[in-house]
C-alpha atoms as a PDB file:
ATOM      1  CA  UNK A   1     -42.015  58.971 -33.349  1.00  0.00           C
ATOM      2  CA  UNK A   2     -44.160  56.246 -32.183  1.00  0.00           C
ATOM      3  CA  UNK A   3     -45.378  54.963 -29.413  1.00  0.00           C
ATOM      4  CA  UNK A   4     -43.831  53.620 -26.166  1.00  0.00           C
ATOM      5  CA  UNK A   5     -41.022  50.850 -26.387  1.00  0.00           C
ATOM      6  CA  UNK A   6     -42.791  47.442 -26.620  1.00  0.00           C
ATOM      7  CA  UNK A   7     -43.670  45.491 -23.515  1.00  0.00           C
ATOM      8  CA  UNK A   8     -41.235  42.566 -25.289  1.00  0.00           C
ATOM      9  CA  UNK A   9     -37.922  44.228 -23.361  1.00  0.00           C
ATOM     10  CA  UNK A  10     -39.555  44.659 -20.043  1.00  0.00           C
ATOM     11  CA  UNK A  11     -38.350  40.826 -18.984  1.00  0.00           C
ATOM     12  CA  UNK A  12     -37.420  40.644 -15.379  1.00  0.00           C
ATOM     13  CA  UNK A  13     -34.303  37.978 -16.212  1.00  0.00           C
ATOM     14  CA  UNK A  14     -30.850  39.256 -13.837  1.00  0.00           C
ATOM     15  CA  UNK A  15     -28.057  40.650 -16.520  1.00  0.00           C
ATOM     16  CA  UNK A  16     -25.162  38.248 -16.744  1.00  0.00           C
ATOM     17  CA  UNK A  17     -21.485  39.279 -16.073  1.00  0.00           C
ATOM     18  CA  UNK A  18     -19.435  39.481 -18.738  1.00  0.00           C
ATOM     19  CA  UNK A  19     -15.655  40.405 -19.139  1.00  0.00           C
ATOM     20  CA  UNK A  20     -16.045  41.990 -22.888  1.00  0.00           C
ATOM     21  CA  UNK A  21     -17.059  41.732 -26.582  1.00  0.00           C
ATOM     22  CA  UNK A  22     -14.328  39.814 -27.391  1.00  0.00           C
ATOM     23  CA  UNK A  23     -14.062  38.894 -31.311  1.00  0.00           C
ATOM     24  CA  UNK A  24     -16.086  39.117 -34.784  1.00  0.00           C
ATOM     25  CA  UNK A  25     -15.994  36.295 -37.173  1.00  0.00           C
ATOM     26  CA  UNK A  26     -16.762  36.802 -40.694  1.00  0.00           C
ATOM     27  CA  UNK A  27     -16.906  34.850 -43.740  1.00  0.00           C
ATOM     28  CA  UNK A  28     -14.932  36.777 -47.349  1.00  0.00           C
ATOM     29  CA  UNK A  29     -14.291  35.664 -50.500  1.00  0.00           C
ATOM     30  CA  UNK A  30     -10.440  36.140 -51.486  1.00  0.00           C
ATOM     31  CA  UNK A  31      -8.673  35.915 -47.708  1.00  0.00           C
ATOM     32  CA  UNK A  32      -5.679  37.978 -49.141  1.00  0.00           C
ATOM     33  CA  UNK A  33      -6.841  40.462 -50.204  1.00  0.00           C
ATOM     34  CA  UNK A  34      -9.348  40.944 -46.852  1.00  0.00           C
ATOM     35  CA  UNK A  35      -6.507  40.623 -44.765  1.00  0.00           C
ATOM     36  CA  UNK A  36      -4.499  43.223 -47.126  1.00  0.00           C
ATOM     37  CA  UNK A  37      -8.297  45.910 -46.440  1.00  0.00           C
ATOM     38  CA  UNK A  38      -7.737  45.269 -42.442  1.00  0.00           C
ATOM     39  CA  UNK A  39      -4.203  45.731 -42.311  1.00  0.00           C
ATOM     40  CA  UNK A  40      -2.761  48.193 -44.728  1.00  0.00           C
ATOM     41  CA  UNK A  41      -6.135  50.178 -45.081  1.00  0.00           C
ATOM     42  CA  UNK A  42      -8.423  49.489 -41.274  1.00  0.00           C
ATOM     43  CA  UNK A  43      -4.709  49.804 -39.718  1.00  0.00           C
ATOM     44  CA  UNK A  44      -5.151  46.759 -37.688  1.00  0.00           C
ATOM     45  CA  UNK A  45      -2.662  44.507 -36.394  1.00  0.00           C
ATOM     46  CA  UNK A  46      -2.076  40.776 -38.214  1.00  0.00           C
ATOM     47  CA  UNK A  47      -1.949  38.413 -35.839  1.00  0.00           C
ATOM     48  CA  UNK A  48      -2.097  34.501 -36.706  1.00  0.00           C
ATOM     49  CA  UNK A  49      -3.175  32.857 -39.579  1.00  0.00           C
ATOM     50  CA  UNK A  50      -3.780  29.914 -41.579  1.00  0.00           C
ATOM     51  CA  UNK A  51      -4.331  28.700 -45.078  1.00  0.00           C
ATOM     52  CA  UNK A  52      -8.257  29.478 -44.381  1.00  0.00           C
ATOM     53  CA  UNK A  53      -8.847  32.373 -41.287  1.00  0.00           C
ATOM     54  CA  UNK A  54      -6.717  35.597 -41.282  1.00  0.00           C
ATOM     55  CA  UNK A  55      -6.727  36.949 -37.609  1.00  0.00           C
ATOM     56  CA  UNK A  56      -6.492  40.483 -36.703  1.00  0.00           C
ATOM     57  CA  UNK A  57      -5.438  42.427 -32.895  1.00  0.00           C
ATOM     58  CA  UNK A  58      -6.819  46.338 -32.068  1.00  0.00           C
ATOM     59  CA  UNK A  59      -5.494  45.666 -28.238  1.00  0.00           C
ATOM     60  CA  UNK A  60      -4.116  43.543 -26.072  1.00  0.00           C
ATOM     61  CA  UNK A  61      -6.582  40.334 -26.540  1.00  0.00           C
ATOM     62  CA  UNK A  62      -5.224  37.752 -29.020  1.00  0.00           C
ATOM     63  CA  UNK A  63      -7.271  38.737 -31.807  1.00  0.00           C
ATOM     64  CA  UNK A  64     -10.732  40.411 -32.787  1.00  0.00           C
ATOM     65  CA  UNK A  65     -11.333  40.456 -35.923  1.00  0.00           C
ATOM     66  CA  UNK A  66     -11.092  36.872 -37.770  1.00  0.00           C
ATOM     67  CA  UNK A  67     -11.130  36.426 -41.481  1.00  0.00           C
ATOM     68  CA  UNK A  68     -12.711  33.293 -42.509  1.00  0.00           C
ATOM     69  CA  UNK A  69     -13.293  31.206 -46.069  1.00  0.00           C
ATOM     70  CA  UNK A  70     -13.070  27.983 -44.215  1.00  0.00           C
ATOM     71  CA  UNK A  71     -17.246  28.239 -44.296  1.00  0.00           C
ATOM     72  CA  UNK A  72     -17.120  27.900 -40.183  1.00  0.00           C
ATOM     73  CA  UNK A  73     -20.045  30.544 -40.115  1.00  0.00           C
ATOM     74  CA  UNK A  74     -19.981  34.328 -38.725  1.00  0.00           C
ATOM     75  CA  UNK A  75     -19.549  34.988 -35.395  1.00  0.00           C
ATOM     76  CA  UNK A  76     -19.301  36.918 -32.387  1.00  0.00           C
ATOM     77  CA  UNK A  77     -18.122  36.726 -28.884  1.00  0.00           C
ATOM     78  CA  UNK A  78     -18.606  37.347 -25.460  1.00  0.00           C
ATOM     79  CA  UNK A  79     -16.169  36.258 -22.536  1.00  0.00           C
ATOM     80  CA  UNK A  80     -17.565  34.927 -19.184  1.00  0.00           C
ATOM     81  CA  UNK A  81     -15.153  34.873 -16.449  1.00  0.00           C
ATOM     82  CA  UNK A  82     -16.189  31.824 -14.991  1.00  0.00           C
ATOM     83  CA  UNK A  83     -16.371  28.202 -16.405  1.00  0.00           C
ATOM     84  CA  UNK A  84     -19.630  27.871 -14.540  1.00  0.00           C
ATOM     85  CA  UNK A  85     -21.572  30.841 -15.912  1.00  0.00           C
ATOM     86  CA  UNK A  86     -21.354  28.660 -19.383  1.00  0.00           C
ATOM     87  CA  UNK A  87     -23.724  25.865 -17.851  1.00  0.00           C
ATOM     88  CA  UNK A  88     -25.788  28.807 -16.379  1.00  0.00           C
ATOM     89  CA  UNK A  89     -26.009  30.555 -20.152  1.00  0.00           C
ATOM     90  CA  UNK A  90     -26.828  27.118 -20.895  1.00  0.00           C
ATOM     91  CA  UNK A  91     -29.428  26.555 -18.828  1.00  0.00           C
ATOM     92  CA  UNK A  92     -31.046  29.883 -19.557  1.00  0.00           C
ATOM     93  CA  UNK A  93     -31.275  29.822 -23.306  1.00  0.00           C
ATOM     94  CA  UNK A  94     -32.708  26.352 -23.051  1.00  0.00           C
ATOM     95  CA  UNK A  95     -35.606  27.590 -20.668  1.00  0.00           C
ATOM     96  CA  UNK A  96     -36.852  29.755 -23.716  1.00  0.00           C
ATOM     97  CA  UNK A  97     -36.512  27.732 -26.235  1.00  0.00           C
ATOM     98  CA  UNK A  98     -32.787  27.851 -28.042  1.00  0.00           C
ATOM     99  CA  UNK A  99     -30.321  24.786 -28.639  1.00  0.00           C
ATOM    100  CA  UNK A 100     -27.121  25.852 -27.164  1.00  0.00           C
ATOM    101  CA  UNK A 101     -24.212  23.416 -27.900  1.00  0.00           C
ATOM    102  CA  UNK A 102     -20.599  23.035 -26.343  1.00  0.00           C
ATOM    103  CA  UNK A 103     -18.245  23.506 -29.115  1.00  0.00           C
ATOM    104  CA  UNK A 104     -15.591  19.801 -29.236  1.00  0.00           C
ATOM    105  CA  UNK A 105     -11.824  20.896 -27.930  1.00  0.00           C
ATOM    106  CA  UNK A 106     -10.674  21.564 -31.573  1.00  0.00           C
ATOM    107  CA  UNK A 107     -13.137  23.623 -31.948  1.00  0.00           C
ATOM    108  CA  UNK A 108     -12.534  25.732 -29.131  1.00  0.00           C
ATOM    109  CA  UNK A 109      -8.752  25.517 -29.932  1.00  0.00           C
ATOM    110  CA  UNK A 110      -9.288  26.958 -33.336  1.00  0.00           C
ATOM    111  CA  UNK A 111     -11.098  29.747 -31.331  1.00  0.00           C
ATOM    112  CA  UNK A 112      -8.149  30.576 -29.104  1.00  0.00           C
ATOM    113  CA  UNK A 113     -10.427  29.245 -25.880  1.00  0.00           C
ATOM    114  CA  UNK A 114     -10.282  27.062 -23.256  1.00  0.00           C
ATOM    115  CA  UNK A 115     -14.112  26.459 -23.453  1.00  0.00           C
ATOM    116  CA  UNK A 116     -16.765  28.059 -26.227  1.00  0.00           C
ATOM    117  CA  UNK A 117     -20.530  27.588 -25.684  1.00  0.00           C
ATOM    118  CA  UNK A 118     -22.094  28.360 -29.283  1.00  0.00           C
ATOM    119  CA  UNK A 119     -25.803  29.186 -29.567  1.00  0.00           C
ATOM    120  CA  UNK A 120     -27.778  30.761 -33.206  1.00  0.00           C
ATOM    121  CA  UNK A 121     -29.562  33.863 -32.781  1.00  0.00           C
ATOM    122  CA  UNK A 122     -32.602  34.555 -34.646  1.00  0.00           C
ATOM    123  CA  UNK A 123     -31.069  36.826 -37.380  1.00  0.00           C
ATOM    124  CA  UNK A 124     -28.740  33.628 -37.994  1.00  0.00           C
ATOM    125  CA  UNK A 125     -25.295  35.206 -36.549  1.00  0.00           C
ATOM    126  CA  UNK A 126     -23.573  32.723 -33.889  1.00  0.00           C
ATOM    127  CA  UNK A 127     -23.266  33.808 -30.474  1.00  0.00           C
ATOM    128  CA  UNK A 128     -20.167  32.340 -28.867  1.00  0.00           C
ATOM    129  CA  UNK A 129     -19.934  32.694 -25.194  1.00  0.00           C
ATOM    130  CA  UNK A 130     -15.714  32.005 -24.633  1.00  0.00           C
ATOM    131  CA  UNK A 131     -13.978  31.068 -21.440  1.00  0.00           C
ATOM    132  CA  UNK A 132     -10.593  31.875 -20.801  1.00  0.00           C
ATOM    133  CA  UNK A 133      -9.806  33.392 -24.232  1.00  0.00           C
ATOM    134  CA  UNK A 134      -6.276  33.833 -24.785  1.00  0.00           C
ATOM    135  CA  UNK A 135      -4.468  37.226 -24.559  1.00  0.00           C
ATOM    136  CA  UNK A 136      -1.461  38.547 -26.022  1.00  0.00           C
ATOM    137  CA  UNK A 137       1.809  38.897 -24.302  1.00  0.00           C
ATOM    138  CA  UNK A 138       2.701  41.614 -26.812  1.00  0.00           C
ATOM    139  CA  UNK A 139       2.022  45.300 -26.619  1.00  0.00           C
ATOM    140  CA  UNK A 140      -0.526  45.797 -29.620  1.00  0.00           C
ATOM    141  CA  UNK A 141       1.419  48.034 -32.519  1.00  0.00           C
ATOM    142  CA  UNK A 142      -0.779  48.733 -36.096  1.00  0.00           C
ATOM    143  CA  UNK A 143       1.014  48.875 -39.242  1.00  0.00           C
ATOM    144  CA  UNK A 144       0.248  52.559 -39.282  1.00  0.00           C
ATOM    145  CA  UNK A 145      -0.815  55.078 -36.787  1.00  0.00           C
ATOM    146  CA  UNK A 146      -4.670  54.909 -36.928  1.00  0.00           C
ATOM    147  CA  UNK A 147      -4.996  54.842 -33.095  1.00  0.00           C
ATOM    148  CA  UNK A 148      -6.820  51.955 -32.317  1.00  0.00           C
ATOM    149  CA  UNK A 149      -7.254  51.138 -28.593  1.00  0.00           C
ATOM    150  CA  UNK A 150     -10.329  48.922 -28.634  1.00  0.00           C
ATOM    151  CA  UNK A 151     -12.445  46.748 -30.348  1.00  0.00           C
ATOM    152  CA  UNK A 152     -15.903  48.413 -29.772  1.00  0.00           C
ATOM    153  CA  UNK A 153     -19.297  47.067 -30.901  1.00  0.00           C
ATOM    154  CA  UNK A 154     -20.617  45.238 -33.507  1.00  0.00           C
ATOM    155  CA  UNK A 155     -23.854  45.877 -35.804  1.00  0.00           C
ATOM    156  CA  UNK A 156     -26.422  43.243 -36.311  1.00  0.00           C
ATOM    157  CA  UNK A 157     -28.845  43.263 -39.036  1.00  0.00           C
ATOM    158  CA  UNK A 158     -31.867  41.763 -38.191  1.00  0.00           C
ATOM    159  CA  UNK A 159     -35.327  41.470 -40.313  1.00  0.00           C
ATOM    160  CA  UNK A 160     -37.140  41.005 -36.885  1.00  0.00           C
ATOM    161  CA  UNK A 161     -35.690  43.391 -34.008  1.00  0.00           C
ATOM    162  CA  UNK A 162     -38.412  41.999 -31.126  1.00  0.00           C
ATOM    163  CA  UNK A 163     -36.970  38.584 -31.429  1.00  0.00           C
ATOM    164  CA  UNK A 164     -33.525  39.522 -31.256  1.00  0.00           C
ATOM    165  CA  UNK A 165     -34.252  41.501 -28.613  1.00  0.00           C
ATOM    166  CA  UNK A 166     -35.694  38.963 -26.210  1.00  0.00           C
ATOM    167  CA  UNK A 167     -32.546  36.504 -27.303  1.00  0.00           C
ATOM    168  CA  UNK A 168     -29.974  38.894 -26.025  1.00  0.00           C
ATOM    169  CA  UNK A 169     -32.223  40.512 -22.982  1.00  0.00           C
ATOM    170  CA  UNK A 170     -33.562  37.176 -21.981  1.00  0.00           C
ATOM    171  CA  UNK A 171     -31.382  34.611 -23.063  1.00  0.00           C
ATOM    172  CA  UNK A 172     -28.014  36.430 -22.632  1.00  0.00           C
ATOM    173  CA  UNK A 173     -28.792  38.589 -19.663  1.00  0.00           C
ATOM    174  CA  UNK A 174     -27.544  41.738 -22.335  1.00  0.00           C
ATOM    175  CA  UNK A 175     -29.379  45.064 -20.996  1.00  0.00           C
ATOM    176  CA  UNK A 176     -30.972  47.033 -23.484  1.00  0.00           C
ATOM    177  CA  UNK A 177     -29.231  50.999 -22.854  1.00  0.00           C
ATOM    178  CA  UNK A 178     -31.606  52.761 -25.668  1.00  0.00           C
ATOM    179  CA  UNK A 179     -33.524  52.503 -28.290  1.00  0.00           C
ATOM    180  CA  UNK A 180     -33.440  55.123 -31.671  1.00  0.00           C
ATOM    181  CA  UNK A 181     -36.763  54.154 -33.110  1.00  0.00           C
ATOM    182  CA  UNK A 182     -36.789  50.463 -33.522  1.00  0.00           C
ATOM    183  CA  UNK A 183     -32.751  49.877 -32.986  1.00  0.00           C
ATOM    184  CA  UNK A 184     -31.601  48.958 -29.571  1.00  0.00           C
ATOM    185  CA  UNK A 185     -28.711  49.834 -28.238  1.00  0.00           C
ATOM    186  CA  UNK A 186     -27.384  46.469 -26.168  1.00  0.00           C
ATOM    187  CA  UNK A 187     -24.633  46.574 -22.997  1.00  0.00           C
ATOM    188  CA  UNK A 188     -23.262  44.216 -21.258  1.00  0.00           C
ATOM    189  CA  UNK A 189     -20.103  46.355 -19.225  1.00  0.00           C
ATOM    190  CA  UNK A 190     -20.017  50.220 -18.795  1.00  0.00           C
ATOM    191  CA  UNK A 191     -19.989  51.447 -22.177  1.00  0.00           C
ATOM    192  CA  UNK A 192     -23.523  52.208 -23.493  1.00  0.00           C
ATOM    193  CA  UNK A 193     -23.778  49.765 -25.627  1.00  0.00           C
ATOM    194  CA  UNK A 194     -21.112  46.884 -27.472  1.00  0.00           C
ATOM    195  CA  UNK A 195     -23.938  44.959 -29.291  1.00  0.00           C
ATOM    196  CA  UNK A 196     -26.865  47.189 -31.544  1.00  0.00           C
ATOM    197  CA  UNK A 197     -29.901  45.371 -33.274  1.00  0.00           C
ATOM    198  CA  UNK A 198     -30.601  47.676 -36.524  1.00  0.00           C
ATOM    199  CA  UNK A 199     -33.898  47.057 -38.574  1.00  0.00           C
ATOM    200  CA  UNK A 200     -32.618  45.725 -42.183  1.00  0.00           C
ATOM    201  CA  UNK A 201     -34.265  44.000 -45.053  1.00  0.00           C
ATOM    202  CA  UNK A 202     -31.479  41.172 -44.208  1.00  0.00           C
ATOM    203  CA  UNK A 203     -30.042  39.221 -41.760  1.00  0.00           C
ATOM    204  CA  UNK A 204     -26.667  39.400 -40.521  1.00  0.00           C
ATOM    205  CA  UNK A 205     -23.765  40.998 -39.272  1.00  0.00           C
ATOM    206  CA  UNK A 206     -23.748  44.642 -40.407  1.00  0.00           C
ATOM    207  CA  UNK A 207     -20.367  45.897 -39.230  1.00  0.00           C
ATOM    208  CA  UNK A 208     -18.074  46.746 -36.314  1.00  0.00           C
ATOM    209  CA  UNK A 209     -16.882  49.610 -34.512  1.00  0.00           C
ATOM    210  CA  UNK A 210     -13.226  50.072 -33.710  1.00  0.00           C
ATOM    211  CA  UNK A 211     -12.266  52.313 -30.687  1.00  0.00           C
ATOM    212  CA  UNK A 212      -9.830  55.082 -31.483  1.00  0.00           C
ATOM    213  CA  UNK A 213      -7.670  57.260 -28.580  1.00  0.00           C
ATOM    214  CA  UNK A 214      -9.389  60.590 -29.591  1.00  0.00           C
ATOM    215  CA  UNK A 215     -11.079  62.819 -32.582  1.00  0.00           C
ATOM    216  CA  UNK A 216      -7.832  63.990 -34.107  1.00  0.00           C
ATOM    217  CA  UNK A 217      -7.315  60.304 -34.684  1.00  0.00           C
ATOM    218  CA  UNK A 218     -10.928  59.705 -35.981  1.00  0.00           C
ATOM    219  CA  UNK A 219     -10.641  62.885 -38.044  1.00  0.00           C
ATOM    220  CA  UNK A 220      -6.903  61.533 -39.835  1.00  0.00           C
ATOM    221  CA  UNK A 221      -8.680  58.036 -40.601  1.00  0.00           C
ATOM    222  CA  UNK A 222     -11.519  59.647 -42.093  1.00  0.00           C
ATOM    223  CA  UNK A 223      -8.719  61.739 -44.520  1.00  0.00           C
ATOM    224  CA  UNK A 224      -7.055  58.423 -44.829  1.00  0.00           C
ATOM    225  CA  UNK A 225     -10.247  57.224 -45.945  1.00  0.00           C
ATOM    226  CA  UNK A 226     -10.826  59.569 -48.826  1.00  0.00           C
ATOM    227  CA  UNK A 227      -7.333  59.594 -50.028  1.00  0.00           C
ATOM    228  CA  UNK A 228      -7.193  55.740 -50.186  1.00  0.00           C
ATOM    229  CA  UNK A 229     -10.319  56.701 -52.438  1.00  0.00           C
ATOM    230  CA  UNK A 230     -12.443  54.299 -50.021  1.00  0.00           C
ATOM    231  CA  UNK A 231     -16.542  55.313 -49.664  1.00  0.00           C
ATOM    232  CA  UNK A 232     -17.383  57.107 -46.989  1.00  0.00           C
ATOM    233  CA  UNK A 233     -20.555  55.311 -45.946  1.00  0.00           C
ATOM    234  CA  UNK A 234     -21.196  57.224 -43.069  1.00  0.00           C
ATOM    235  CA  UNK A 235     -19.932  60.188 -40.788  1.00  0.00           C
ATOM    236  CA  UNK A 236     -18.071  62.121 -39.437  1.00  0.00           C
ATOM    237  CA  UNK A 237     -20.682  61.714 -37.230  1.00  0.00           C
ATOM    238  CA  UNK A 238     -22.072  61.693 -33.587  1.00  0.00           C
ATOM    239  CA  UNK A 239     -25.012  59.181 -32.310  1.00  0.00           C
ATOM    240  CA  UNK A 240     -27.480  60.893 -30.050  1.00  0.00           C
ATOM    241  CA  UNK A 241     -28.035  57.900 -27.677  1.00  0.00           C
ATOM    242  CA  UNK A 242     -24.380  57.301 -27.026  1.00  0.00           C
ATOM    243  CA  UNK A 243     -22.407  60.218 -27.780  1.00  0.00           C
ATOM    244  CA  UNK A 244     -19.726  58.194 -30.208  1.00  0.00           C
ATOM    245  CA  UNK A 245     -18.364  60.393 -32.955  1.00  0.00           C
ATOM    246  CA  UNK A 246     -17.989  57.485 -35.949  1.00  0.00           C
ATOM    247  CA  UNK A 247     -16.911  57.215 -39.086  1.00  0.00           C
ATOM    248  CA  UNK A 248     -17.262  54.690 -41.704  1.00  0.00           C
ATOM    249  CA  UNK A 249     -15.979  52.884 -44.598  1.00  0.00           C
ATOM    250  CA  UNK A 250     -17.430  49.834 -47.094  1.00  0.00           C
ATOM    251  CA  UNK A 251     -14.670  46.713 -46.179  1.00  0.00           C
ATOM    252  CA  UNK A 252     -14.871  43.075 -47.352  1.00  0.00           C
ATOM    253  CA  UNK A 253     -18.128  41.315 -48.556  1.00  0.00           C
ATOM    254  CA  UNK A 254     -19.646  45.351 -47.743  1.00  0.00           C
ATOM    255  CA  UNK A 255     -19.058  44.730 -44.120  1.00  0.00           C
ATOM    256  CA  UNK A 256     -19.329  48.741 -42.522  1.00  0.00           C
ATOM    257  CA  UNK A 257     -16.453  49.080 -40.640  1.00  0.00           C
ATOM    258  CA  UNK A 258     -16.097  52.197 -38.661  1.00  0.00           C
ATOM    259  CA  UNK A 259     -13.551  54.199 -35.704  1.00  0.00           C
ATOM    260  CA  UNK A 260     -15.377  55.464 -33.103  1.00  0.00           C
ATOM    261  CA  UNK A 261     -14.585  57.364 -30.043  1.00  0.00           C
ATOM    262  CA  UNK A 262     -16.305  59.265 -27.141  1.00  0.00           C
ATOM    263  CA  UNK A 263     -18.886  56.673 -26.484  1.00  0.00           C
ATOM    264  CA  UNK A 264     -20.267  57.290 -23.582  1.00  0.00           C
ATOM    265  CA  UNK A 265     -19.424  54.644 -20.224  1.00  0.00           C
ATOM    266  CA  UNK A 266     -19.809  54.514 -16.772  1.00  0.00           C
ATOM    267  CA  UNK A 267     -22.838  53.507 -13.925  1.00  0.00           C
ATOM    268  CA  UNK A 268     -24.966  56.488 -14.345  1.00  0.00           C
ATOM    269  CA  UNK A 269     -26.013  54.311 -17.966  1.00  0.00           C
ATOM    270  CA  UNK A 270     -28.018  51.660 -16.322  1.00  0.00           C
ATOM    271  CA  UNK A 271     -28.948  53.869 -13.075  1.00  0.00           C
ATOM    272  CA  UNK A 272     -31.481  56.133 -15.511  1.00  0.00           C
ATOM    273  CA  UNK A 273     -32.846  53.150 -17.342  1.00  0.00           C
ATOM    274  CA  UNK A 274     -33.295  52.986 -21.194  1.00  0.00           C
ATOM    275  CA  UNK A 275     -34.304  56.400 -22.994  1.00  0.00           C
ATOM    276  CA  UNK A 276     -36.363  56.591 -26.569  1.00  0.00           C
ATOM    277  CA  UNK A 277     -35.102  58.479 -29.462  1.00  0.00           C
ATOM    278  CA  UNK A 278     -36.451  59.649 -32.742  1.00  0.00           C
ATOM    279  CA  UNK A 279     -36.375  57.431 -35.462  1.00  0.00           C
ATOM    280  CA  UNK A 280     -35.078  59.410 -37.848  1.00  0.00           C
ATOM    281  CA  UNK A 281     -31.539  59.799 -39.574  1.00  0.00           C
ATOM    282  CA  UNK A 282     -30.808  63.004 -36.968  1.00  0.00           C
ATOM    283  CA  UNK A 283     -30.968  60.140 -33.867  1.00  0.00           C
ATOM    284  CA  UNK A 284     -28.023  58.273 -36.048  1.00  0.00           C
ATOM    285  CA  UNK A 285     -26.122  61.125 -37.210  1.00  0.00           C
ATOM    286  CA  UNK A 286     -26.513  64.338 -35.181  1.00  0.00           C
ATOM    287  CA  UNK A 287     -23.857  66.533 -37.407  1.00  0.00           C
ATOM    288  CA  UNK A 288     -26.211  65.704 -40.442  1.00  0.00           C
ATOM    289  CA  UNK A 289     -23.559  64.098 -42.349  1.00  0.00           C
ATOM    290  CA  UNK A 290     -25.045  62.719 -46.081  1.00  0.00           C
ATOM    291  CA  UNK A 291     -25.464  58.487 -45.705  1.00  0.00           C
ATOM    292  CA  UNK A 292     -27.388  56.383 -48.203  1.00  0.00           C
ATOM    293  CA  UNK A 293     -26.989  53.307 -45.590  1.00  0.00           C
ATOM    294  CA  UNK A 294     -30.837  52.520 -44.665  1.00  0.00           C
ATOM    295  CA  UNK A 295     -30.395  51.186 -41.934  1.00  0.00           C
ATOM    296  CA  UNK A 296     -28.891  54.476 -40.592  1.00  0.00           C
ATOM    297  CA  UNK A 297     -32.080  56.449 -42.010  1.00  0.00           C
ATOM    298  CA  UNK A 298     -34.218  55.081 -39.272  1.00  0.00           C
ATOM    299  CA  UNK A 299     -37.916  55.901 -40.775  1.00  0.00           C
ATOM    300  CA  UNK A 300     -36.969  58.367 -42.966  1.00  0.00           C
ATOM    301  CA  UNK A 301     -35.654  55.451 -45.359  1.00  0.00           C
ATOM    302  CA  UNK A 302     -39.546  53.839 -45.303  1.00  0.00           C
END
């Protein structure tokens, strides 16, 4: 198994506040026929859209999903509650070393925000910390009944782990809930983790995790799955550090997009303090389901 965690996540830096993981930004190739994956297959909600970005709901936020050719970059979001904890982020990721920028008001309009700060993290995904995000007045309704009642977590690939690491612990104030080998597990509210570093031979964003109401509904997406004659990349399937039963399909540009549910939340998380797991494929999939992702392998895919 290795060796202790390294001493690189053992910074002293406060965690910040934050209200949620609010959106994922991704660059496709054909916008129509992305948009037709995460609505008539994913089962998510279309929200606005342009001639460029397709924009997606799971809940009652505006959007979280946005589909993108207009070459704006991939993304994701936090929300801050406060206009001042922006200058404060600022400030922070400045004192070790990062360029964080204030995004121009069309910018930030474009983003559904009244204010974005926008910051690079070393695997080359933007970080965009959002103030006063806009909701939706409408009760959130998918074009079919996949249950959706959250937008999750998102998966980063990243070619160096450490320095991710110390970006989100140190720069972001993000607390690190677990590690399975190398991959950390990253909070930043109650549930055990919305952000997880993975080990990859790229950079990038890996894929996102879509909250579902219960199994039954995670078990009739994973049919849906097979009869839409979709890959199963992963799952169904239980992590060890979390608890989330998951399963997961291939979507746009191979982006992993999975439903989840039973991921563990609540104080008790932070109270024990980080825990190390194997770093094998068990620590990712408990049930022993058959995946070919590597990144899911943990050392058993080096």
């Amino acid at each position: 198994m290795g060796g202790p965690p390294p001493v690189r996540t053992e910074c002293k830096e406060p965690m910040m506040k934050y209200r949620d993981l609010r959106y994922l930004r991704v660059n496709v190739d054909n916008l129509d026929e992305a948009a037709r994956f995460a609505r008539d297959v994913f089962g998510l909600q279309p929200a606005d859209r342009d001639d460029a970005r397709a924009m997606f709901r799971s809940d009652d936020r505006n959007y979280a999903l946005c589909l993108s050719t207009a070459g704006d970059g991939e993304a994701i979001a936090l929300t801050v509650a406060r206009e001042e904890d922006l200058g404060a982020l600022k400030a922070r990721l400045e004192t070790i070393g990062y360029a964080p920028a204030f995004l121009n008001a069309d910018a930030a309009r474009q983003r559904q925000a009244k204010a974005v700060l926008a910051v690079i993290a070393p695997n080359g995904v933007t970080v965009e910390i959002v103030w006063r995000p806009l909701e939706s007045g409408w009760r959130y309704h998918g074009p079919r009944d996949a249950g959706i009642t959250d937008f999750s977590a998102v998966q980063l690939a990243c070619t160096d782990v450490a320095a991710n690491e110390i970006f989100f612990v140190k720069g972001l104030g993000l607390t690190v809930s677990d590690w399975v080998g190398e991959v950390a597990y990253l909070s930043l509210d109650e549930a055990h983790h919305r952000i997880a570093l993975y080990p990859s031979a790229r950079d990038g964003i890996l894929g996102a995790a879509f909250e579902v109401d219960a199994k039954d509904s995670l078990m009739r997406n994973w049919y849906f799955i097979q009869k839409s004659q979709l890959p199963v990349v992963a799952g169904p399937d239980r992590q060890a550090a979390s608890g989330a039963m998951y399963v997961t399909t291939r979507g746009p540009r191979g982006l992993l997009m999975s439903y989840m549910t039973g991921m563990e939340k609540g104080p008790q998380i932070e109270a024990r303090g980080p825990r190390q797991f194997a770093d094998t494929a068990q620590s990712h999939g408990m049930w022993g389901s058959v995946t070919e992702q590597p990144e899911f392998l943990g050392g058993d895919a080096r």
